[in-house]
Protein backbone atom coordinates (compact mmCIF):
# COMPACT_ATOMS: atom_id res chain seq x y z
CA UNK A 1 29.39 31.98 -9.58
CA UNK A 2 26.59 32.77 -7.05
CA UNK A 3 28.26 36.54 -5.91
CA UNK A 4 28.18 36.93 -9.38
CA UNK A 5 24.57 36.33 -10.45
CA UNK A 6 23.55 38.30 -7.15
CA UNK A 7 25.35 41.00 -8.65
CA UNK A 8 23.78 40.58 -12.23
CA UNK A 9 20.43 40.39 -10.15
CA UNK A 10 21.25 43.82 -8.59
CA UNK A 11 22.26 45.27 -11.87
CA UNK A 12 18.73 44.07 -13.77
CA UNK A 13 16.72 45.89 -10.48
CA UNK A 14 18.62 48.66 -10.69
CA UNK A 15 18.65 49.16 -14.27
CA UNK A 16 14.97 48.51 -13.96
CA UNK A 17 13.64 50.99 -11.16
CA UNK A 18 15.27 53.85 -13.02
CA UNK A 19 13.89 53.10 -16.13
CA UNK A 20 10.59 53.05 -14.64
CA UNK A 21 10.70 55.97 -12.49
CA UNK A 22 12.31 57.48 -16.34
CA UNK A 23 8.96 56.87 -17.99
CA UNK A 24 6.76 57.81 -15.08
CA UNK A 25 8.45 60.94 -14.92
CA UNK A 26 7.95 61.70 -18.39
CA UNK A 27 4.65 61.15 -18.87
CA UNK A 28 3.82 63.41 -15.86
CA UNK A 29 6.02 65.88 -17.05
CA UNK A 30 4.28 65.54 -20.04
CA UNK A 31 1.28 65.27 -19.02
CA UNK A 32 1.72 68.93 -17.11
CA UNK A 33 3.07 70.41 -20.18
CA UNK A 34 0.25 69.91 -22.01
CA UNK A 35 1.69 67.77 -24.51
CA UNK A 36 -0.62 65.84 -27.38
CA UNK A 37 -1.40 62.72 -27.17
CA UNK A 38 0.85 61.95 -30.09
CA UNK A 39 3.78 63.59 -28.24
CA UNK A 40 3.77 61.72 -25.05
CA UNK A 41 3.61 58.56 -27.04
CA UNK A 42 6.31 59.16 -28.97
CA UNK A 43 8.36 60.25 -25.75
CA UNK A 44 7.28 56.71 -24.36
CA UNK A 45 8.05 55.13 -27.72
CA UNK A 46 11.67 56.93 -27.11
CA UNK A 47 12.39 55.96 -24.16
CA UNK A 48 11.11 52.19 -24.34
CA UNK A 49 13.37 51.91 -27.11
CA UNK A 50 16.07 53.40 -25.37
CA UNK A 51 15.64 51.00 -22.12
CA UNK A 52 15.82 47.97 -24.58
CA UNK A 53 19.24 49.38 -25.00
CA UNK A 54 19.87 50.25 -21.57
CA UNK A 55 19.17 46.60 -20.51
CA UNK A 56 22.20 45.34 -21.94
CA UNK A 57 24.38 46.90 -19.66
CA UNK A 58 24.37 44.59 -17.26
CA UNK A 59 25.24 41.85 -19.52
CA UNK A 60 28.18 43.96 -20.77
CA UNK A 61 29.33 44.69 -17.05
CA UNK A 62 28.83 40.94 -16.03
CA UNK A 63 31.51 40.01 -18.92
CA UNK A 64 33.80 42.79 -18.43
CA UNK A 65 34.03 40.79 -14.47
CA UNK A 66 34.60 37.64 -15.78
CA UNK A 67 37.42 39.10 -18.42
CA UNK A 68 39.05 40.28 -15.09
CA UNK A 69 38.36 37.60 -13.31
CA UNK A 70 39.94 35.18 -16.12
CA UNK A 71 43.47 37.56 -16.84
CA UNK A 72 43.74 37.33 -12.78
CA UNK A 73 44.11 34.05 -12.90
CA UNK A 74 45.81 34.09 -15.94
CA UNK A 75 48.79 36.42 -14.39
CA UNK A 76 48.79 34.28 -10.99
């Protein structure tokens, strides 16, 4: 069970530094753009949203392991 929540751990950092770096970018971007106020907080609205979703994946990934890890044993 341990190699498996290191891996889960792994996942959430990952999954984490690119969301981030995501909504960093943006607001530079639009920042540089000259976007309104409005418009950059709706972009960070967006994506915030969006890494709420994004943050599941791991949990999806982590179950799809133990499925395989389960019809292995099953078959053996």
């Amino acid at each position: 069970m341990i190699p498996l929540s290191d891996l889960e751990s792994y996942d959430y950092i990952a999954v984490q530094l690119l969301i981030g770096t995501l909504i960093i970018t943006s607001v530079f971007f639009g920042i540089s753009a000259q976007l309104s106020t409005g418009a950059i907080f709706a972009m960070v609205t967006y994506l915030l949203d969006f890494s709420f979703e994004v943050l599941t994946l791991p949990l999806i990934f982590q179950q799809f392991i133990r499925l395989k890890e389960i019809t292995n044993r099953i078959d053996s």
